[in-house]
C-alpha atoms as a PDB file:
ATOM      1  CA  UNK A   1      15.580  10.659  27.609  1.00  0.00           C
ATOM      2  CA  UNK A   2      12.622   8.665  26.376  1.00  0.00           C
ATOM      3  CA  UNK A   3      12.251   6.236  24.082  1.00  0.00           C
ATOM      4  CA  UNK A   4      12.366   8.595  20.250  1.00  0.00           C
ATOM      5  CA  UNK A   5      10.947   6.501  16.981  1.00  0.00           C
ATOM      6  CA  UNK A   6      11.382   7.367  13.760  1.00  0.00           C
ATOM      7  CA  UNK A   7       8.899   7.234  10.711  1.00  0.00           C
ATOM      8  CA  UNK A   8       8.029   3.918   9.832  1.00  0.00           C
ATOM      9  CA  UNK A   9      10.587   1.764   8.295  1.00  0.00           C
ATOM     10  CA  UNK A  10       8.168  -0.756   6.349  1.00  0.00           C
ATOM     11  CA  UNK A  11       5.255  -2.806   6.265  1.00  0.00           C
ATOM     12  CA  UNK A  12       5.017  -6.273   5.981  1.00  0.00           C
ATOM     13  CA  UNK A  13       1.719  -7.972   4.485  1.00  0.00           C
ATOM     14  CA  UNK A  14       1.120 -11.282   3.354  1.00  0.00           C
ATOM     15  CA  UNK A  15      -0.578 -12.495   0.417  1.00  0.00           C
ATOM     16  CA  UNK A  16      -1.082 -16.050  -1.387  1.00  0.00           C
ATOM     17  CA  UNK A  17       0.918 -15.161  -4.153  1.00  0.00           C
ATOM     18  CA  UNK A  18       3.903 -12.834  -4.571  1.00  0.00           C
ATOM     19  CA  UNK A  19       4.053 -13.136  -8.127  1.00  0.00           C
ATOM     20  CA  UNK A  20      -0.005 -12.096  -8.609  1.00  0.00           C
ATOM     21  CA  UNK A  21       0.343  -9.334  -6.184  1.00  0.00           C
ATOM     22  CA  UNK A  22       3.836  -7.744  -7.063  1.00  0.00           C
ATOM     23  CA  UNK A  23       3.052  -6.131 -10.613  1.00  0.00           C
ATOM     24  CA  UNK A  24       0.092  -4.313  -9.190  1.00  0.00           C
ATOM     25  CA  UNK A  25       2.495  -2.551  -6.795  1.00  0.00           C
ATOM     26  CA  UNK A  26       5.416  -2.022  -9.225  1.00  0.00           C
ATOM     27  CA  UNK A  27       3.238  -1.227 -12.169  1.00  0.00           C
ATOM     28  CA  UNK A  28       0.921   0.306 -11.202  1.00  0.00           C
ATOM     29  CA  UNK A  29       1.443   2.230  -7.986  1.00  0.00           C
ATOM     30  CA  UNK A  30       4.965   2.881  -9.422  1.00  0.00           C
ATOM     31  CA  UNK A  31       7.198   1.119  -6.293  1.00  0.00           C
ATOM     32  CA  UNK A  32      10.483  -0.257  -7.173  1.00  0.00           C
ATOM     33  CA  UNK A  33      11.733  -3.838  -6.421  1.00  0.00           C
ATOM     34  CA  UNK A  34      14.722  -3.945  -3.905  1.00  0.00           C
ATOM     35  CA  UNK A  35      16.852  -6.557  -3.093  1.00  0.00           C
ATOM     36  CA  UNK A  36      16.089  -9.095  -0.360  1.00  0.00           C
ATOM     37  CA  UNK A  37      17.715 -12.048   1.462  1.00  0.00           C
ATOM     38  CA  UNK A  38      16.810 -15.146   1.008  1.00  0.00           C
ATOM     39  CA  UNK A  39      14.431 -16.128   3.950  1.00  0.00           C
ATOM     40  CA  UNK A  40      13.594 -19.446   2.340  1.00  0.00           C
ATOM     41  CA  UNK A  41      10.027 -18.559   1.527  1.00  0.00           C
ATOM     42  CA  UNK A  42       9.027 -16.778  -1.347  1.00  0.00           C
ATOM     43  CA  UNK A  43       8.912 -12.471  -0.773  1.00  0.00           C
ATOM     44  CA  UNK A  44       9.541  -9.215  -2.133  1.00  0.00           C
ATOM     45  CA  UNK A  45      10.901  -6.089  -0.752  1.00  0.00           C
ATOM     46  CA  UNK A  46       9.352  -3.191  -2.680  1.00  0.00           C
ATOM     47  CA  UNK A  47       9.814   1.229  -2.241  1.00  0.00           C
ATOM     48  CA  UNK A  48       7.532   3.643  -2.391  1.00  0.00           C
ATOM     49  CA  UNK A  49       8.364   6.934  -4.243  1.00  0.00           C
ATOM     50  CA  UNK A  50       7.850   8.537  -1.179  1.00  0.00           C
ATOM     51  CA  UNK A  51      11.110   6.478   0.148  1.00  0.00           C
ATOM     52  CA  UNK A  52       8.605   3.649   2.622  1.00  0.00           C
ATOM     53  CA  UNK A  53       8.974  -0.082   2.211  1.00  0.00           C
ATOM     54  CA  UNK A  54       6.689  -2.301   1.855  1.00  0.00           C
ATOM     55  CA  UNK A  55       7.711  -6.264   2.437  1.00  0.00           C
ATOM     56  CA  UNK A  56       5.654  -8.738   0.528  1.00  0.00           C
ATOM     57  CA  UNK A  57       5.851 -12.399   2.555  1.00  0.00           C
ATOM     58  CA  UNK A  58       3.776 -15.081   1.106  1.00  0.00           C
ATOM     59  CA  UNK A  59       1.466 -17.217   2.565  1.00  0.00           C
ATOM     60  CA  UNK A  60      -0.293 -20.042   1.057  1.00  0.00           C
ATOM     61  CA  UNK A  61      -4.153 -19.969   1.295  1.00  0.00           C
ATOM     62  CA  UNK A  62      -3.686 -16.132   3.093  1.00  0.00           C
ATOM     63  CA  UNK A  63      -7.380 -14.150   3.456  1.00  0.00           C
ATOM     64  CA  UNK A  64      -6.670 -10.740   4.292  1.00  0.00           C
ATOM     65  CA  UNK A  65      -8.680  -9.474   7.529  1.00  0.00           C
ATOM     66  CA  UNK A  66     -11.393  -6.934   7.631  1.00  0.00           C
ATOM     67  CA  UNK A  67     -10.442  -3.161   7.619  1.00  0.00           C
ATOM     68  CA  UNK A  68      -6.613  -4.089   8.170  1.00  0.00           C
ATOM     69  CA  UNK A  69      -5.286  -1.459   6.210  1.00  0.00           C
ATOM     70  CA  UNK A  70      -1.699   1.100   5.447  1.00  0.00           C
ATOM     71  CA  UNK A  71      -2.023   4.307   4.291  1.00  0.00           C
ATOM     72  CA  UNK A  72      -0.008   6.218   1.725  1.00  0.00           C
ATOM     73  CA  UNK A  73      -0.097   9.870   1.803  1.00  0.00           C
ATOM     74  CA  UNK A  74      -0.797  11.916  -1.356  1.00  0.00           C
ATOM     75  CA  UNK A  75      -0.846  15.351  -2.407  1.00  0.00           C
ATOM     76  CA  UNK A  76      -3.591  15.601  -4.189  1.00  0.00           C
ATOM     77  CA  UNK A  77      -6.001  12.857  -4.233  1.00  0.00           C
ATOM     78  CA  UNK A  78      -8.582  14.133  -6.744  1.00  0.00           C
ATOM     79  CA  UNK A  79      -5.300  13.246  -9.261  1.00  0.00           C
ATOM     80  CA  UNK A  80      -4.107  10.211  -7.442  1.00  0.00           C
ATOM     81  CA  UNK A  81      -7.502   8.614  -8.082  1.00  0.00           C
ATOM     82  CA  UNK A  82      -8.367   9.935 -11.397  1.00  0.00           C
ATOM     83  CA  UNK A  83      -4.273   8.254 -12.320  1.00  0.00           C
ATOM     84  CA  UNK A  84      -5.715   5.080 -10.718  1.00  0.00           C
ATOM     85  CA  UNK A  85      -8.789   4.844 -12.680  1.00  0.00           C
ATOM     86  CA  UNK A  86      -7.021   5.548 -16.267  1.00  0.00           C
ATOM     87  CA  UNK A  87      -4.953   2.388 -14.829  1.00  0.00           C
ATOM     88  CA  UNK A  88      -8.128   0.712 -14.898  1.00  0.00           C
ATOM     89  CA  UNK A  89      -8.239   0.664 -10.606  1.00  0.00           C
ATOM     90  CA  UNK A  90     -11.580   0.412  -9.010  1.00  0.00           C
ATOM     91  CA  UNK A  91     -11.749   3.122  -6.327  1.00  0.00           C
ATOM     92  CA  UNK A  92     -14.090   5.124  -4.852  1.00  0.00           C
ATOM     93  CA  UNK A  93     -14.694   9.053  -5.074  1.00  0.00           C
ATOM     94  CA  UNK A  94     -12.633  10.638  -1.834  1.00  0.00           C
ATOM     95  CA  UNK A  95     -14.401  11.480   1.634  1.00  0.00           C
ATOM     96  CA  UNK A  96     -13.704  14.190   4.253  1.00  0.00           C
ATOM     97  CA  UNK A  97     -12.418  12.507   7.214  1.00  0.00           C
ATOM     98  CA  UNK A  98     -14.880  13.051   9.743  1.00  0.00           C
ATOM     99  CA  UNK A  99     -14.290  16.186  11.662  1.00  0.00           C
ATOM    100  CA  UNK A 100     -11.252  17.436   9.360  1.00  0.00           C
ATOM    101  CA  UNK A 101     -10.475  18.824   6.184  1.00  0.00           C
ATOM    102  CA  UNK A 102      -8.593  15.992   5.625  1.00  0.00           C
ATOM    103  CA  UNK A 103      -9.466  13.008   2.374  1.00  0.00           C
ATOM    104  CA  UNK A 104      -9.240   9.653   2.164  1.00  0.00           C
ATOM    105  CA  UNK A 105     -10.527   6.929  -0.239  1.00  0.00           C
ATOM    106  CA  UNK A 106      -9.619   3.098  -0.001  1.00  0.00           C
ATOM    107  CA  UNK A 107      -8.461   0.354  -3.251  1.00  0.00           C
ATOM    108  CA  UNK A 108      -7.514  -3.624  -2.359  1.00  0.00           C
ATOM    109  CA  UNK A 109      -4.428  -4.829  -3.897  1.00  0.00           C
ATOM    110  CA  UNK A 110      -5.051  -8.029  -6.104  1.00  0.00           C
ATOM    111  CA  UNK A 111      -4.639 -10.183  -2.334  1.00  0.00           C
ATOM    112  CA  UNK A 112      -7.098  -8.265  -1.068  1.00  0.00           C
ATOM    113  CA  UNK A 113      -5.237  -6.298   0.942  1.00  0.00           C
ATOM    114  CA  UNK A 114      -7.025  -2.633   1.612  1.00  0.00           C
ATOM    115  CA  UNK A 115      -4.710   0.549   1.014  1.00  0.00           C
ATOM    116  CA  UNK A 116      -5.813   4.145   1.801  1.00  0.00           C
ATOM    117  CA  UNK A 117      -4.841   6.862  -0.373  1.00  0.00           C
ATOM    118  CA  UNK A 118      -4.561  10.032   3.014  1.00  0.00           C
ATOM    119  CA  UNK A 119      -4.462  13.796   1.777  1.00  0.00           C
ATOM    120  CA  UNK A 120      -4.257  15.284   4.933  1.00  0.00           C
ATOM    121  CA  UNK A 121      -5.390  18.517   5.854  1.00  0.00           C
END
């Protein structure tokens, strides 16, 4: 038997202000606004392309920690960033991973929030 998880359903980050933050997920990394309950505090439920959810919950005054970060895999990251970039993104030029033939690079949404953009090997 055994306990058997799936792929991750969503993550859930905060941020100081949902309405700041949201556009730079929709328009720019292309997710698409679902619908969500009313919780009583301000939120928004978002999808990937690649089908993942991402909750948005917002927190007055939040400060994202250190190297807290999601990844979203790509398939090739030499194009994600360059798409980024014409977007007018910061980001840096991608890294091996240590040890693998794997890529990574990192961007912050406008909270602060770190995302890594994972072509893995």
């Amino acid at each position: 038997m055994g306990l058997k998880l799936g792929a991750v359903h969503h993550v859930s980050i905060n941020v100081a202000d949902v309405e700041a933050v949201a556009p730079f997920y929709t328009n720019i990394l292309g997710m698409r606004v679902l619908d969500r309950p009313n919780f009583g505090f301000a939120g928004r439920w978002l999808r990937s392309p690649g089908g993942g959810e991402l909750h948005l919950v917002e927190v007055k005054g939040w400060i994202p920690p250190i190297g807290q970060h999601w990844a979203f895999k790509v398939d090739d990251i030499d194009a994600a960033v360059a798409e980024l970039r014409a977007r007018g993104v910061e980001i840096d030029d991608p890294k091996f991973i240590p040890g693998t033939t794997a890529r990574q690079t990192f961007i912050q949404d406008p909270a602060g929030n770190m995302i890594e953009l994972n072509q893995p090997s």
